[in-house]
Protein backbone atom coordinates (compact mmCIF):
# COMPACT_ATOMS: atom_id res chain seq x y z
CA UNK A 1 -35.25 16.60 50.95
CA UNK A 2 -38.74 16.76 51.26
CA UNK A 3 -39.30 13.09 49.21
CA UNK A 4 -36.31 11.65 51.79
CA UNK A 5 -38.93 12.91 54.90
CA UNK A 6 -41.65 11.42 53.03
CA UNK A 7 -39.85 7.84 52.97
CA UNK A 8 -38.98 8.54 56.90
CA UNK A 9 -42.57 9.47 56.97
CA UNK A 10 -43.99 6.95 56.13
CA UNK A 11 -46.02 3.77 58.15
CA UNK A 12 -44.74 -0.08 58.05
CA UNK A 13 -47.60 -0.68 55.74
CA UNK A 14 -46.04 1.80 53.09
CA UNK A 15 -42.57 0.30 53.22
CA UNK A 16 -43.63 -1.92 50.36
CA UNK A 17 -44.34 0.92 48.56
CA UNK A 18 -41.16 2.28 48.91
CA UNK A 19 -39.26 -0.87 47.79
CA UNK A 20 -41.47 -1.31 44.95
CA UNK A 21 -40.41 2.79 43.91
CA UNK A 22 -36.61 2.08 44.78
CA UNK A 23 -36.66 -1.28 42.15
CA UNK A 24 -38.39 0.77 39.63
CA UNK A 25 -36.20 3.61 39.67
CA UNK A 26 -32.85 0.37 39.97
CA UNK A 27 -35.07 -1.02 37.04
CA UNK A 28 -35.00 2.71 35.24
CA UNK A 29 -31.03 3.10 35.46
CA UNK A 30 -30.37 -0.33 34.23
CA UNK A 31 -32.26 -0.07 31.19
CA UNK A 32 -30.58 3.48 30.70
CA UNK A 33 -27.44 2.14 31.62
CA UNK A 34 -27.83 -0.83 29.29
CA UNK A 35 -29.47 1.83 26.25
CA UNK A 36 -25.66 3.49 26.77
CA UNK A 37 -23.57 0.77 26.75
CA UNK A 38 -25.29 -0.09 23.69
CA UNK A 39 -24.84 2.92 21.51
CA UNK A 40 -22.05 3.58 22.64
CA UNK A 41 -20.91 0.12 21.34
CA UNK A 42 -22.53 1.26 18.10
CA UNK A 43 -20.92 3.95 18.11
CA UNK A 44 -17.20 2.97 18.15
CA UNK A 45 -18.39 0.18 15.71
CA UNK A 46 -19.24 2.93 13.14
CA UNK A 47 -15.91 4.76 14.22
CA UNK A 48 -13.80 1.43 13.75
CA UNK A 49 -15.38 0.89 10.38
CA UNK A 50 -14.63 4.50 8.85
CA UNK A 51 -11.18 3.76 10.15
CA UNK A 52 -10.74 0.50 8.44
CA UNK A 53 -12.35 2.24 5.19
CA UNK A 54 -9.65 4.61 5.24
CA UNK A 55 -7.30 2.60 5.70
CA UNK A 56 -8.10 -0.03 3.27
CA UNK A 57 -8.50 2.71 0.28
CA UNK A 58 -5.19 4.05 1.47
CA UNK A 59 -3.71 0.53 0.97
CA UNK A 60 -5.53 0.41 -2.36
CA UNK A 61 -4.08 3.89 -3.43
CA UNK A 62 -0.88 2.78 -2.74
CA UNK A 63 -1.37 -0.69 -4.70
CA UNK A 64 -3.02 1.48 -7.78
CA UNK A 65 0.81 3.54 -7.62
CA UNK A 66 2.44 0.66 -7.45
CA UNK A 67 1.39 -0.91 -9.95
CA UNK A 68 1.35 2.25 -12.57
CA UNK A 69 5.26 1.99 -11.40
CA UNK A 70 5.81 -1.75 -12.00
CA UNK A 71 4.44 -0.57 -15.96
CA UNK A 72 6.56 1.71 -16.13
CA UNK A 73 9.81 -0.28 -15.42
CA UNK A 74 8.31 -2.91 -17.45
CA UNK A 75 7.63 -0.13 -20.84
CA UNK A 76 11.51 1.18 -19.62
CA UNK A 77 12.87 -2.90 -19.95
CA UNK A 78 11.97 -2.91 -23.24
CA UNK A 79 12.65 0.14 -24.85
CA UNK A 80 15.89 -1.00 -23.06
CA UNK A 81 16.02 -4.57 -24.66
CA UNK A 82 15.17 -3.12 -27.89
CA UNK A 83 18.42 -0.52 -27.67
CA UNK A 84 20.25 -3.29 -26.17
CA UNK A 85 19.60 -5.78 -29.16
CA UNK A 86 20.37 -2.81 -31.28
CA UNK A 87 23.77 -2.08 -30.07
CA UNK A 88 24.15 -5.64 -30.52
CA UNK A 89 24.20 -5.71 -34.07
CA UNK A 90 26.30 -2.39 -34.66
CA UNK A 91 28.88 -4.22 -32.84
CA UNK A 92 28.63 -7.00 -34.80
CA UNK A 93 29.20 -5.03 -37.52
CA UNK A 94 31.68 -2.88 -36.51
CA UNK A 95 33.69 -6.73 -35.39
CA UNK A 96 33.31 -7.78 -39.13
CA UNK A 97 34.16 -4.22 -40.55
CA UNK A 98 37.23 -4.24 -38.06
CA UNK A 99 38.34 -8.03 -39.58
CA UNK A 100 38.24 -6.74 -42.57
CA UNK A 101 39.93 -3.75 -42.16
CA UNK A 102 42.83 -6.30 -40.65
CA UNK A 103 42.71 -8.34 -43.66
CA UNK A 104 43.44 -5.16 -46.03
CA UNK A 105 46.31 -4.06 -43.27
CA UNK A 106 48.26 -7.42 -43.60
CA UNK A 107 48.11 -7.57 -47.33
CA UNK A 108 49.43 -3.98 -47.68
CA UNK A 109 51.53 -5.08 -45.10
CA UNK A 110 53.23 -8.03 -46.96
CA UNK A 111 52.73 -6.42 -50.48
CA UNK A 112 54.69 -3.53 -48.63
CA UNK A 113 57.69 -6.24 -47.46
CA UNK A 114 57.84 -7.03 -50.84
CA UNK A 115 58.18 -3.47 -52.39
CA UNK A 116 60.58 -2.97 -49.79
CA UNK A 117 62.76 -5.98 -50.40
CA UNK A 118 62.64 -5.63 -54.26
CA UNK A 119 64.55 -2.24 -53.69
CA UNK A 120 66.76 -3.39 -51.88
C-alpha cells in the first residue's frame, strides 16, 4: 500500500518515472512468462519422447515374439512334411503289399474252384 501512495504521491515530473517502472516490471513478466512457456514446451517434448520410446520398444517386443512364433510354425511345417512324406511311402507300401495279397487270394481262389469241381 505504501508503494501505491508513493505513485499517488508523486509530482507530474515523476510520472515518467513511473511508466518507465510499470514497462520494466510488463518487460519482467514477459520474459518470465516467455522462460515458462518455453520449458514447459521442453518439458512435454521430453515427456512425448519417453512415451514414443516406450511405445516403440513395446512394438519391437512384440515383433521379436512374433517372429520367434513364425519359427516355430515354420520348424513344426517341417517336422510335419517330413512325417507327412513318411506316411506317404508306408502307404505306398501297404497299396502294393495289399495287391499282392489280392493276387495270392484269386489264385487260391480259382485253384480252390478247381479242387472243388474235380470232386465233384
Amino acid at each position: 500500500m505504501g508503494s501505491l501512495l508513493f505513485f499517488i504521491n508523486q509530482k507530474e515530473g515523476e510520472e515518467s518515472l513511473t511508466i518507465e517502472l510499470a514497462l520494466v516490471i510488463s518487460g519482467i513478466s514477459l520474459v518470465f512468462g516467455l522462460y515458462q512457456g518455453v520449458s514447459n514446451l521442453k518439458r512435454s517434448e521430453k515427456s512425448e519422447t519417453r512415451s514414443n520410446v516406450s511405445q516403440l520398444t513395446t512394438v519391437i517386443v512384440k515383433l521379436e515374439n512374433i517372429g520367434i512364433g513364425i519359427a516355430r510354425i515354420e520348424s513344426k511345417m517341417s517336422t510335419m512334411e517330413a512325417d507327412f512324406k513318411e506316411d506317404h511311402e508306408r502307404l505306398i507300401k501297404v497299396e502294393e503289399s495289399s495287391k499282392q495279397a489280392h493276387k495270392r487270394m484269386d489264385t487260391c481262389e480259382k485253384y480252390c474252384k478247381r479242387f472243388n469241381e474235380t470232386d465233384e
